[in-house]
PDB file of N, CA and C in Angstrom:
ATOM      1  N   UNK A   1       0.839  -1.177   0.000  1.00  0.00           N
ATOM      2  CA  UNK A   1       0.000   0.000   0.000  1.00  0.00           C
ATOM      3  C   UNK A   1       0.891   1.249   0.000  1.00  0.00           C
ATOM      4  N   UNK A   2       0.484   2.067  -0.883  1.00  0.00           N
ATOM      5  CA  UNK A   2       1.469   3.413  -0.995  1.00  0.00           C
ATOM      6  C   UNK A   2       0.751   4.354   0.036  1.00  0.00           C
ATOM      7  N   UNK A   3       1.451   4.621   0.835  1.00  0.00           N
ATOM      8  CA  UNK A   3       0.801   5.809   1.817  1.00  0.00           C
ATOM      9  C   UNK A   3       1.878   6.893   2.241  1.00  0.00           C
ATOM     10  N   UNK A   4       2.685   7.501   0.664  1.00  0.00           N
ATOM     11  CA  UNK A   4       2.489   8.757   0.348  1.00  0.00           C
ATOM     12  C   UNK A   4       1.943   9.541   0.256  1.00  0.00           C
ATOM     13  N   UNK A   5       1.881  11.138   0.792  1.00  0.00           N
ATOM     14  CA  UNK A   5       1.140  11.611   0.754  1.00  0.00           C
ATOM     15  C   UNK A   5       1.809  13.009   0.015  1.00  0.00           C
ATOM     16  N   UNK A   6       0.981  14.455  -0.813  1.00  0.00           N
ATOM     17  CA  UNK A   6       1.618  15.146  -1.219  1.00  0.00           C
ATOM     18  C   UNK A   6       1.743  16.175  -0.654  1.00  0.00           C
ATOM     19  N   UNK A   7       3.451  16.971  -0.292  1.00  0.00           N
ATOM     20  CA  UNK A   7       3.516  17.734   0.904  1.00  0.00           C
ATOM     21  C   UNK A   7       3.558  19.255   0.409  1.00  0.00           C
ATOM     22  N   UNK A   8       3.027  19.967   1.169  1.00  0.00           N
ATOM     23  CA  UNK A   8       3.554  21.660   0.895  1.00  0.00           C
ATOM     24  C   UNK A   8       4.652  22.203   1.926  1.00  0.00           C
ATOM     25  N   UNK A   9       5.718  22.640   1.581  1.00  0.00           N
ATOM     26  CA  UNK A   9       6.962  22.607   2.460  1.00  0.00           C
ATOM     27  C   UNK A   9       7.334  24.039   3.044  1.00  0.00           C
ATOM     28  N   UNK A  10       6.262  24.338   3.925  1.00  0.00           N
ATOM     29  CA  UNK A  10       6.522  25.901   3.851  1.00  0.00           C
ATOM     30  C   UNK A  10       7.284  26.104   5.109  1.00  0.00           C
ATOM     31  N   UNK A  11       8.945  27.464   4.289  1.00  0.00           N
ATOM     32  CA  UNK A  11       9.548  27.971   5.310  1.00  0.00           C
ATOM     33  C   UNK A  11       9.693  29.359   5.301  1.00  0.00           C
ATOM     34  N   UNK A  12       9.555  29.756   6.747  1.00  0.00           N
ATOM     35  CA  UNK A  12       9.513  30.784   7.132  1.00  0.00           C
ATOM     36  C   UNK A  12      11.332  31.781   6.776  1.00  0.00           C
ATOM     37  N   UNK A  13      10.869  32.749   6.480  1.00  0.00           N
ATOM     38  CA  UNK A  13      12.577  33.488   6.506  1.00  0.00           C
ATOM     39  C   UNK A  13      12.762  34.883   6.850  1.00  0.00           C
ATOM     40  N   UNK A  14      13.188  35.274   7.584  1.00  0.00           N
ATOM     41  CA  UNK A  14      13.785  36.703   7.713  1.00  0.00           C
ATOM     42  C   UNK A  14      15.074  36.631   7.901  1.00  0.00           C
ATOM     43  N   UNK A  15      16.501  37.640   7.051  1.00  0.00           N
ATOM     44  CA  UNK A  15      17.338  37.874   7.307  1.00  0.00           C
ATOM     45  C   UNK A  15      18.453  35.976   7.034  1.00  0.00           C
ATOM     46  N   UNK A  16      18.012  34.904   6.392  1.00  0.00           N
ATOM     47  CA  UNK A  16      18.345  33.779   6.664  1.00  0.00           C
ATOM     48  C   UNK A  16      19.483  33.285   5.177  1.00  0.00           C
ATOM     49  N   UNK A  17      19.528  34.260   4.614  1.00  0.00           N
ATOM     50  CA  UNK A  17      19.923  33.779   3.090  1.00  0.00           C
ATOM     51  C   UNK A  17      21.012  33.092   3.313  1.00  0.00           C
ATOM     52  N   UNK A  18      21.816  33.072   4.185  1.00  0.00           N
ATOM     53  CA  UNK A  18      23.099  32.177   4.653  1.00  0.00           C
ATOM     54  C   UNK A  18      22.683  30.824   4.974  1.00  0.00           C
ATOM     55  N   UNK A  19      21.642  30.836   5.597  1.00  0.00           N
ATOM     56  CA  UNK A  19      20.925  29.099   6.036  1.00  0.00           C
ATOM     57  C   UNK A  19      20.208  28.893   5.070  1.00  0.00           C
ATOM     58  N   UNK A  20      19.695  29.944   4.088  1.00  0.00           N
ATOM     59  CA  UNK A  20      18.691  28.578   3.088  1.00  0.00           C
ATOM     60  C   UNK A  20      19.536  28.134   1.812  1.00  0.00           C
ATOM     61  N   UNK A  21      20.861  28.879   2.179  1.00  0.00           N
ATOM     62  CA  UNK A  21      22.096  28.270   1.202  1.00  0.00           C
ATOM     63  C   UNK A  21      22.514  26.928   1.098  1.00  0.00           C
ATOM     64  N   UNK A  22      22.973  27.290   2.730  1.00  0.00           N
ATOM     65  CA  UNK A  22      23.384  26.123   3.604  1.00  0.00           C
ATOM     66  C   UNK A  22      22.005  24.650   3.526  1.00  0.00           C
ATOM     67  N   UNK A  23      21.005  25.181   3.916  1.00  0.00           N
ATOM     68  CA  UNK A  23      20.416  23.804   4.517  1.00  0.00           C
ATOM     69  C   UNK A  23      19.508  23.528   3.441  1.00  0.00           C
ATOM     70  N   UNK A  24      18.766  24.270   2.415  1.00  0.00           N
ATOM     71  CA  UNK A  24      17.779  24.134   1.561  1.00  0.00           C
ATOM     72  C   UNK A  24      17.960  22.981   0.425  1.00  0.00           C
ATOM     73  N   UNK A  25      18.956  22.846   0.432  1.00  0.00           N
ATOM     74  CA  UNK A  25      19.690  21.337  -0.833  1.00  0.00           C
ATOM     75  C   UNK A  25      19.402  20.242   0.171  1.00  0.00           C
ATOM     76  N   UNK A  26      19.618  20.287   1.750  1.00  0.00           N
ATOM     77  CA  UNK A  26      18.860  19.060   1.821  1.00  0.00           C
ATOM     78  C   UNK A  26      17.494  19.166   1.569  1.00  0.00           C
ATOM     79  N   UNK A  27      16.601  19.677   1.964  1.00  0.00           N
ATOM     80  CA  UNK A  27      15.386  19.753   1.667  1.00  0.00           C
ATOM     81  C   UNK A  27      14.916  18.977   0.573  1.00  0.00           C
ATOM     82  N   UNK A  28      15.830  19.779  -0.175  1.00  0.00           N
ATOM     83  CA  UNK A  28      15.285  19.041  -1.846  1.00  0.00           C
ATOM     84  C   UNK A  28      15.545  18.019  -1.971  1.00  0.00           C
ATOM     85  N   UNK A  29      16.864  17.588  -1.799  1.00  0.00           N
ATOM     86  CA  UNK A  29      17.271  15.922  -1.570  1.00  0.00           C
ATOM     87  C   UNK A  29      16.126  15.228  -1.125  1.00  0.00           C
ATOM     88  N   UNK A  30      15.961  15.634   0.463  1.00  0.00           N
ATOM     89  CA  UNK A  30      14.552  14.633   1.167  1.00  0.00           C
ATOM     90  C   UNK A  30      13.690  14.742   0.341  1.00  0.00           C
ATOM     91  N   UNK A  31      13.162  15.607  -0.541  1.00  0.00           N
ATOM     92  CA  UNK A  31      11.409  15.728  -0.317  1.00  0.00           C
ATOM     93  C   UNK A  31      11.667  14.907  -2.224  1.00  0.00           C
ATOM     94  N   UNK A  32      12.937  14.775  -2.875  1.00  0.00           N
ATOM     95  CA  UNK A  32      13.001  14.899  -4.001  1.00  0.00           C
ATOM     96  C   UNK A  32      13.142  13.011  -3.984  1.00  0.00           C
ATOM     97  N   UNK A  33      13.631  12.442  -2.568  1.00  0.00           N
ATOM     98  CA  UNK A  33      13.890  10.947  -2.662  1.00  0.00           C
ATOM     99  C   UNK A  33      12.681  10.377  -2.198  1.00  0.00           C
ATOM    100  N   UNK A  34      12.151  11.433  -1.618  1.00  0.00           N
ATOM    101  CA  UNK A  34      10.654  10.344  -1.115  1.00  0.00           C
ATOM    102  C   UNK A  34       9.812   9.992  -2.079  1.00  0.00           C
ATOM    103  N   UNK A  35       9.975  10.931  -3.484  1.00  0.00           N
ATOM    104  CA  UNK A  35       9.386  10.454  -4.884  1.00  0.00           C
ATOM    105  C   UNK A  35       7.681  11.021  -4.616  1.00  0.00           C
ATOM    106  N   UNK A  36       7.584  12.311  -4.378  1.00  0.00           N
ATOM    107  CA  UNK A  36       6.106  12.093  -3.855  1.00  0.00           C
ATOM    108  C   UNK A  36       5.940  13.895  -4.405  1.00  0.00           C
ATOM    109  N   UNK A  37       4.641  14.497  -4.663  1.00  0.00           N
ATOM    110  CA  UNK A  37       4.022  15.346  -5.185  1.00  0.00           C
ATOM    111  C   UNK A  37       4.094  16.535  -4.297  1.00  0.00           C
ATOM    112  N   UNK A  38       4.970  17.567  -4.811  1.00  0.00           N
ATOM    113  CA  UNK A  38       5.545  18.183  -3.477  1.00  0.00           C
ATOM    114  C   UNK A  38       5.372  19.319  -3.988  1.00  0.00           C
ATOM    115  N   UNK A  39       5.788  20.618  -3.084  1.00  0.00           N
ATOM    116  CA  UNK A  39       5.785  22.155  -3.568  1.00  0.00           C
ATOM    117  C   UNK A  39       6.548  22.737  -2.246  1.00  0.00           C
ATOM    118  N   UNK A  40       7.565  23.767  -2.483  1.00  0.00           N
ATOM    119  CA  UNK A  40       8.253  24.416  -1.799  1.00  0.00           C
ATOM    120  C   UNK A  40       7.922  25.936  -1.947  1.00  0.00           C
ATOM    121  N   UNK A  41       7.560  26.867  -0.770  1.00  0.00           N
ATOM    122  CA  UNK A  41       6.993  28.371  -0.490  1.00  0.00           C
ATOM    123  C   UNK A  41       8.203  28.375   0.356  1.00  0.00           C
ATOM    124  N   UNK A  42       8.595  29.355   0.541  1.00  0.00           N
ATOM    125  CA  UNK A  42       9.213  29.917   0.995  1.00  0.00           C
ATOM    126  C   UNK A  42       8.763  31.388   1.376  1.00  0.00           C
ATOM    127  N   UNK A  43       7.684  31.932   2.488  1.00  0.00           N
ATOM    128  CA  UNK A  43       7.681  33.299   2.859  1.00  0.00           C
ATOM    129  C   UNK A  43       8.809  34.007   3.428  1.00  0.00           C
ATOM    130  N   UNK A  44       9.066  34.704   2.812  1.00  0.00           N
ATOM    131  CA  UNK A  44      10.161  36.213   3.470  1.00  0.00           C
ATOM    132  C   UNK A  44       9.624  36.966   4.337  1.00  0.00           C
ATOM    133  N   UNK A  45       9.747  37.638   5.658  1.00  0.00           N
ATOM    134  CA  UNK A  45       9.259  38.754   6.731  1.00  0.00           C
ATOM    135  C   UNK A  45       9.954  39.803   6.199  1.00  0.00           C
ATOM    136  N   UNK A  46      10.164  40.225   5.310  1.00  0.00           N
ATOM    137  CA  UNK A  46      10.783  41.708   4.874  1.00  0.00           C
ATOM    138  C   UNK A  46      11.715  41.773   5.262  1.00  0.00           C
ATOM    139  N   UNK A  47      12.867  41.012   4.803  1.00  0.00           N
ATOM    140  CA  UNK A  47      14.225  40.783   4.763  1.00  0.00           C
ATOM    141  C   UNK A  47      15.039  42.119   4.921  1.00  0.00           C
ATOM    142  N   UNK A  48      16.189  42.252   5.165  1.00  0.00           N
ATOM    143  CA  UNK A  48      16.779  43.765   4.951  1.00  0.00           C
ATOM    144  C   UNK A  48      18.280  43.063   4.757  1.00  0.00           C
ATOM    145  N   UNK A  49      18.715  41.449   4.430  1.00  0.00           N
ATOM    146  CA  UNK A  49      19.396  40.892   3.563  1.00  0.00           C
ATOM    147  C   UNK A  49      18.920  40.448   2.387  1.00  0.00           C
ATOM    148  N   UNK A  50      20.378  40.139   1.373  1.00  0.00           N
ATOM    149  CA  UNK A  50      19.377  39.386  -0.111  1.00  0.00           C
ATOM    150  C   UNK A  50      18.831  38.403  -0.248  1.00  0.00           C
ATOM    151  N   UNK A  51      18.080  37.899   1.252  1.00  0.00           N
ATOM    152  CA  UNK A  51      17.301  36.716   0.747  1.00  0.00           C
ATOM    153  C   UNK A  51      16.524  36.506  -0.232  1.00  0.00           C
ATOM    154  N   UNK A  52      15.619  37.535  -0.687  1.00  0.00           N
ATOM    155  CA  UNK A  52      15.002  37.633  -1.710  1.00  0.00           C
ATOM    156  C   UNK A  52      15.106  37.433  -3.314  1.00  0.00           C
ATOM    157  N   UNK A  53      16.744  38.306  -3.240  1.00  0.00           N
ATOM    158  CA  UNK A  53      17.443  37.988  -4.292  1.00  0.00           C
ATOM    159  C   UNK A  53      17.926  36.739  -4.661  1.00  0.00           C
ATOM    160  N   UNK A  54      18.245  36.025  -3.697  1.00  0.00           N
ATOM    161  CA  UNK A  54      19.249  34.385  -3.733  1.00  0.00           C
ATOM    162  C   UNK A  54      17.876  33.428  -3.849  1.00  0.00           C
ATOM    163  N   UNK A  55      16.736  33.834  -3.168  1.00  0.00           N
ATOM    164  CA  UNK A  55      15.593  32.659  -3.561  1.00  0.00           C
ATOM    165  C   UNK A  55      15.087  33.008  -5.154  1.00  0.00           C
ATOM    166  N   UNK A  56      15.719  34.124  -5.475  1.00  0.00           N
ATOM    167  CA  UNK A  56      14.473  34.449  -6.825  1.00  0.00           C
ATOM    168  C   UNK A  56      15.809  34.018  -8.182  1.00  0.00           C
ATOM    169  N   UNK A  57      16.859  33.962  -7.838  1.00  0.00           N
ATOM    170  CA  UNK A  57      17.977  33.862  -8.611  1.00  0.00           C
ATOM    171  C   UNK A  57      18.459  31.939  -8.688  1.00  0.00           C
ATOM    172  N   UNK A  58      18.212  31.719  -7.837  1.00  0.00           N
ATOM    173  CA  UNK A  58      19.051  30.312  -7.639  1.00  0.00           C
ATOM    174  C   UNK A  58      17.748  28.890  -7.688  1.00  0.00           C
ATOM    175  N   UNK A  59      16.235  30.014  -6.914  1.00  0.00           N
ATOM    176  CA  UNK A  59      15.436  28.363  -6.707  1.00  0.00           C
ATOM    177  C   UNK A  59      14.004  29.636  -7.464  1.00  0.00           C
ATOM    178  N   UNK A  60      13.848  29.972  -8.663  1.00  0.00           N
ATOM    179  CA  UNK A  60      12.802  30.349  -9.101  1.00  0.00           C
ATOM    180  C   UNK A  60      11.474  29.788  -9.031  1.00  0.00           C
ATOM    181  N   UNK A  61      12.312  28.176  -9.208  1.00  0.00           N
ATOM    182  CA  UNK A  61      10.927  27.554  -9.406  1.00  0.00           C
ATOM    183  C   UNK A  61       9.740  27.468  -7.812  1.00  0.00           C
ATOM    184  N   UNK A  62      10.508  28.131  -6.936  1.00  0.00           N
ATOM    185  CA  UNK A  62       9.288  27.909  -5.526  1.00  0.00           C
ATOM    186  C   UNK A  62       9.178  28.967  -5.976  1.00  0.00           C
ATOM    187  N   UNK A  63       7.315  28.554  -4.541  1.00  0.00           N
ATOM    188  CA  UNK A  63       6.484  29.995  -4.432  1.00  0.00           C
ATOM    189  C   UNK A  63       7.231  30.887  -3.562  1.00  0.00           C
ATOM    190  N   UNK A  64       7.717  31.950  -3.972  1.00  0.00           N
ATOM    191  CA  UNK A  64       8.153  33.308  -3.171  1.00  0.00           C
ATOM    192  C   UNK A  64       7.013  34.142  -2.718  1.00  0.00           C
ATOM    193  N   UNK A  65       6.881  34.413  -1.737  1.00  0.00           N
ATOM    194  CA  UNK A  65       6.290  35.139  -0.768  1.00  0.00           C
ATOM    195  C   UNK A  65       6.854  36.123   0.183  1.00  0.00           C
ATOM    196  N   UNK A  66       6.659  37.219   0.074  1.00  0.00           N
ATOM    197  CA  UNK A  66       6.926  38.461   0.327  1.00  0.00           C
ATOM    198  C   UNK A  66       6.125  38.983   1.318  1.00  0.00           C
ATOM    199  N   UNK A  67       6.422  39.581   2.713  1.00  0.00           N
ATOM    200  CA  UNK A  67       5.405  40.003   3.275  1.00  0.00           C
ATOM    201  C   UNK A  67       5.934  41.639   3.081  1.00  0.00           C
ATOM    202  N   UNK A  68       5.226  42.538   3.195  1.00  0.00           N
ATOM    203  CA  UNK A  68       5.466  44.122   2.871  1.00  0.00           C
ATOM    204  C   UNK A  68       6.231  44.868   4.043  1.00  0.00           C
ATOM    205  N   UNK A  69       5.578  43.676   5.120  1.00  0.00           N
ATOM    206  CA  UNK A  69       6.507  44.675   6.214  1.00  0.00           C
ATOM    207  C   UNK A  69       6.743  43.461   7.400  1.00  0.00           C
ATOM    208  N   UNK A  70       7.159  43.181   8.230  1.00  0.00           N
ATOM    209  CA  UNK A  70       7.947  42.249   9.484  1.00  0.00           C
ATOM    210  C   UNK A  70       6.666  42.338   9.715  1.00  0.00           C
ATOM    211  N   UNK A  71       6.179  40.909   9.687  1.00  0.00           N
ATOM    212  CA  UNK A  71       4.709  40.886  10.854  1.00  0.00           C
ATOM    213  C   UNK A  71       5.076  39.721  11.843  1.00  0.00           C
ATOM    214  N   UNK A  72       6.370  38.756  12.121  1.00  0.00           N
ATOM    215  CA  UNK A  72       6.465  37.496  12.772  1.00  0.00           C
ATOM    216  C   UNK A  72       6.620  36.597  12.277  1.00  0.00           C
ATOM    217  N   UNK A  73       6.817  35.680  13.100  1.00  0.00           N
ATOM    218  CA  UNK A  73       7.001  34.164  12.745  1.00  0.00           C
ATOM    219  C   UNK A  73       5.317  33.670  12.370  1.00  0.00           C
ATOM    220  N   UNK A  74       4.550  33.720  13.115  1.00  0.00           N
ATOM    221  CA  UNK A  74       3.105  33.360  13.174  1.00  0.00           C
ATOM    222  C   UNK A  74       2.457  33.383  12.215  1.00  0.00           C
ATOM    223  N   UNK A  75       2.531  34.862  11.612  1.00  0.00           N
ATOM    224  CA  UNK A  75       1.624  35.276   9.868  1.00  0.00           C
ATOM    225  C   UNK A  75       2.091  35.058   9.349  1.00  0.00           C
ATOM    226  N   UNK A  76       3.523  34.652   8.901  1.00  0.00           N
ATOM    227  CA  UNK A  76       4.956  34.416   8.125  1.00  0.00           C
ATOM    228  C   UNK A  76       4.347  33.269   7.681  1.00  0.00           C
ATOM    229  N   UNK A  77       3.957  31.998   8.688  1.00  0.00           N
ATOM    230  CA  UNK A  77       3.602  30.497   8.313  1.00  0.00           C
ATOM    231  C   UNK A  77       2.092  30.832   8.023  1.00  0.00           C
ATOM    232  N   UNK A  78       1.548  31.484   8.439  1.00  0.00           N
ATOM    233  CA  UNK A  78       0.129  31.610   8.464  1.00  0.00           C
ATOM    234  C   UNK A  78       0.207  31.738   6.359  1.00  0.00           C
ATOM    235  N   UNK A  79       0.887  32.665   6.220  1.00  0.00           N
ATOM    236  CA  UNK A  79       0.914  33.078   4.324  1.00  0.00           C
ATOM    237  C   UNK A  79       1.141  32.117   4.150  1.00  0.00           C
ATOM    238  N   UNK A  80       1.969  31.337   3.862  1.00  0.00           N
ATOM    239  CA  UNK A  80       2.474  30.082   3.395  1.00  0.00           C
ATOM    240  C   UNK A  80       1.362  28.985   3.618  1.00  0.00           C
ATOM    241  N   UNK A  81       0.433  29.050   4.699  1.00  0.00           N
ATOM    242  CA  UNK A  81      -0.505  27.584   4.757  1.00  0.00           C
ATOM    243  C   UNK A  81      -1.676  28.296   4.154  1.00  0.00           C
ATOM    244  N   UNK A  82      -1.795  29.549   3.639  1.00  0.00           N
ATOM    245  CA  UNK A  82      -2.841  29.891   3.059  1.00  0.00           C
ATOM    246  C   UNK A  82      -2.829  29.733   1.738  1.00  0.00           C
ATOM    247  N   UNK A  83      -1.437  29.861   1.106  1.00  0.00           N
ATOM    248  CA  UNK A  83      -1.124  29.554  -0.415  1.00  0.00           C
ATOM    249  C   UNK A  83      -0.930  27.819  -0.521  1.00  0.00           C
ATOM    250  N   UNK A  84      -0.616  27.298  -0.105  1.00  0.00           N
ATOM    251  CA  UNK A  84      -0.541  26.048   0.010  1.00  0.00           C
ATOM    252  C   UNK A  84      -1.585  24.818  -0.854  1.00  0.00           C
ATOM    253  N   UNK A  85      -1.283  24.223  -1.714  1.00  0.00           N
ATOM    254  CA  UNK A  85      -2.316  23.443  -2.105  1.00  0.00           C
ATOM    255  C   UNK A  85      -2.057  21.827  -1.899  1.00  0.00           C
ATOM    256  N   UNK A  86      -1.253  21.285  -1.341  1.00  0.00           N
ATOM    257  CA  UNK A  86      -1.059  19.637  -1.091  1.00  0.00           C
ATOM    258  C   UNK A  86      -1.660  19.170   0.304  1.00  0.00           C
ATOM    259  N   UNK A  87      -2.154  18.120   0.236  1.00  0.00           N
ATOM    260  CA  UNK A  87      -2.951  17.026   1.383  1.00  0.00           C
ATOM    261  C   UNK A  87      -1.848  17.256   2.802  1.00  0.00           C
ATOM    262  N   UNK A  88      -0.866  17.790   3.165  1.00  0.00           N
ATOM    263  CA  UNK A  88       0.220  17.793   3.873  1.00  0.00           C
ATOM    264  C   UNK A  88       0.836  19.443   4.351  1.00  0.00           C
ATOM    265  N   UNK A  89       0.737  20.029   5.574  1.00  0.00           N
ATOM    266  CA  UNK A  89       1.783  21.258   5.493  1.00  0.00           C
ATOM    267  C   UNK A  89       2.632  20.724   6.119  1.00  0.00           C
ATOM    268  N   UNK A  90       4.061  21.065   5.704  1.00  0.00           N
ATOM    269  CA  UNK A  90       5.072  20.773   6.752  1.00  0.00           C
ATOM    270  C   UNK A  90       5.948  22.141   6.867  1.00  0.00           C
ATOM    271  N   UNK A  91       6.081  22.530   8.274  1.00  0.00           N
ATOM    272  CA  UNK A  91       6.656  23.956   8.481  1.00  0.00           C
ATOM    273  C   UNK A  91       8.314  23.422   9.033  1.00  0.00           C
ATOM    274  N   UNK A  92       8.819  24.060   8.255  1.00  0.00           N
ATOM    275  CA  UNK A  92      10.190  23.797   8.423  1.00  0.00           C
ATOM    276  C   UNK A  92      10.871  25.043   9.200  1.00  0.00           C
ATOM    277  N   UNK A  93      12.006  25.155   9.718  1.00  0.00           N
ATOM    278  CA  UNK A  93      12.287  26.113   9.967  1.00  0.00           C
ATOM    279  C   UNK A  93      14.064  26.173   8.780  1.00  0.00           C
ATOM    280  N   UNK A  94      14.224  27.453   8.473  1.00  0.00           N
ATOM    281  CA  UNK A  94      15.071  27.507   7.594  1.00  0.00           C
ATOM    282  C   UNK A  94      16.590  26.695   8.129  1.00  0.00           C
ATOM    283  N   UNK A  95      16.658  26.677   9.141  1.00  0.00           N
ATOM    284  CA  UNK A  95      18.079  26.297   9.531  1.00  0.00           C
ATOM    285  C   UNK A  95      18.538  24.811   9.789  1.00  0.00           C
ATOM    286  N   UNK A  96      17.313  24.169   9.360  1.00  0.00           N
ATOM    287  CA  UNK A  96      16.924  22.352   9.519  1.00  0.00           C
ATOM    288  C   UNK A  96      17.563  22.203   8.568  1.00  0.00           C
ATOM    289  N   UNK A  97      18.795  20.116   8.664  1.00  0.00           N
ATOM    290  CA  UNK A  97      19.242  19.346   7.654  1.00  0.00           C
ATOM    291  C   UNK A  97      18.411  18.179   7.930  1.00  0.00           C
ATOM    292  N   UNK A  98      18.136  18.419   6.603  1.00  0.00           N
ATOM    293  CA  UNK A  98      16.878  16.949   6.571  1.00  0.00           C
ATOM    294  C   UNK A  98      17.874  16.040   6.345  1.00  0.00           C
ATOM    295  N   UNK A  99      17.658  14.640   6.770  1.00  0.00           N
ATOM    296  CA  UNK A  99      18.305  13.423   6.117  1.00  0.00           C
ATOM    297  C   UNK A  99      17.484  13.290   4.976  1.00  0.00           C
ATOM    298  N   UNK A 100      18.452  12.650   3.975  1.00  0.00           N
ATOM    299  CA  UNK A 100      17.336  12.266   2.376  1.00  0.00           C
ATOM    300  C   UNK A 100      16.599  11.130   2.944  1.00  0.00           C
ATOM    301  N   UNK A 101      16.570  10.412   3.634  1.00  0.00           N
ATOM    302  CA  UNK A 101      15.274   9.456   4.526  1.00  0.00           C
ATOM    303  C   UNK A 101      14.362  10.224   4.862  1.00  0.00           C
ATOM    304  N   UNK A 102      14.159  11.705   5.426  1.00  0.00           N
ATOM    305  CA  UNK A 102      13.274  11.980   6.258  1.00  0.00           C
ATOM    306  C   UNK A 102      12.108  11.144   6.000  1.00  0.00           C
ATOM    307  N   UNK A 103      11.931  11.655   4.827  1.00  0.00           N
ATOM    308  CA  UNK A 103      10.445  11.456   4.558  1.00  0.00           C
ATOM    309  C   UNK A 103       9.766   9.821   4.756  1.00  0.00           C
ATOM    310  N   UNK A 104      10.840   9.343   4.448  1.00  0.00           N
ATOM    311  CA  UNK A 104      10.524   7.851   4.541  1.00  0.00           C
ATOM    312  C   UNK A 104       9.512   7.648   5.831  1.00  0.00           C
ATOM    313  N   UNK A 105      10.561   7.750   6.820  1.00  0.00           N
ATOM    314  CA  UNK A 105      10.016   7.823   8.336  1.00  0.00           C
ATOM    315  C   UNK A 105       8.499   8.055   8.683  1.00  0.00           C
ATOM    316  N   UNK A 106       8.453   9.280   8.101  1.00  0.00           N
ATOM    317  CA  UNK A 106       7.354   9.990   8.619  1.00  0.00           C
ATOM    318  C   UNK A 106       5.965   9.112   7.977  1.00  0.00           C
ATOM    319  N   UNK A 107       5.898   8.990   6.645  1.00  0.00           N
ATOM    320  CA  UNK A 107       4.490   8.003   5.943  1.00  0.00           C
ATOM    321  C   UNK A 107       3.697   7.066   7.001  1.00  0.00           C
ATOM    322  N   UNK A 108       4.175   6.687   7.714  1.00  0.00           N
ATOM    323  CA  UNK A 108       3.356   5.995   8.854  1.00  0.00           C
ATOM    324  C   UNK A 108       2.727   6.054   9.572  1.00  0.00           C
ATOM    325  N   UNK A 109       2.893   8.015   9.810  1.00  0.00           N
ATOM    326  CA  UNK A 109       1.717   8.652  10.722  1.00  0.00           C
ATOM    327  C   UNK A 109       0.971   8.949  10.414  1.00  0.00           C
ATOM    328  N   UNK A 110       0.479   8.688   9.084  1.00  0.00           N
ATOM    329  CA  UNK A 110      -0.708   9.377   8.084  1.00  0.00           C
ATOM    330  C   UNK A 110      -1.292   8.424   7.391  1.00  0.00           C
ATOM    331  N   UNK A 111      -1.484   6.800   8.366  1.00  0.00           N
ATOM    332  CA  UNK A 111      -2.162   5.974   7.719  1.00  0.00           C
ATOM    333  C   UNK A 111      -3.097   6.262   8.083  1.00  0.00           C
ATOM    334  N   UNK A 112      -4.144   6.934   9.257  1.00  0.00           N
ATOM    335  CA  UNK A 112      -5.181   6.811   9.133  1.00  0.00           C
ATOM    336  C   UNK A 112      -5.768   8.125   8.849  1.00  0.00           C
TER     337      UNK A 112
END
């Protein structure tokens, strides 16, 4: 029985362009070995580094999300689970190394 499910991978960012350098290739690794129907958002809190620039230059293909002005961590994820369209949110925080297993692991809590 396949009990994959398809995830929306939303991370929060202010000021982080050094960690989603660093940690965002695992991400993709995990979510790219679990073989499963995925989408990566990435909301910005109104950066005043080039995060903006390095997500729109290097990973075009996610949803970029922009908030206009610093509202928090809270509305930050709140945008991201509102744009979101897969059976799954998973809130990451930018500075996480996924193992390329993660995902494996996890399918078991979402048999029922």
């Amino acid at each position: 029985m396949d009990i994959k499910k398809s995830v929306s991978i939303i991370i929060p960012n202010y000021n982080g362009r050094h960690l989603l350098e660093e940690y965002l290739p695992y991400t993709i690794t995990a979510i790219e070995t679990a073989d499963t129907t995925f989408e990566i958002i990435i909301v910005d809190d109104c950066s005043t580094d080039d995060s903006v620039a390095f997500i729109k230059a290097v990973y075009p293909e996610f949803t970029l999300i922009i908030n206009a002005e610093n509202k928090g961590f809270s509305y930050t994820c709140n945008r991201g689970i509102e744009a979101s369209q897969y059976e799954l949110i998973f809130l990451l925080n930018s500075d996480v190394k996924l193992t390329p297993d993660y995902f494996e692991h996890q399918w078991k809590y979402f048999t029922r």
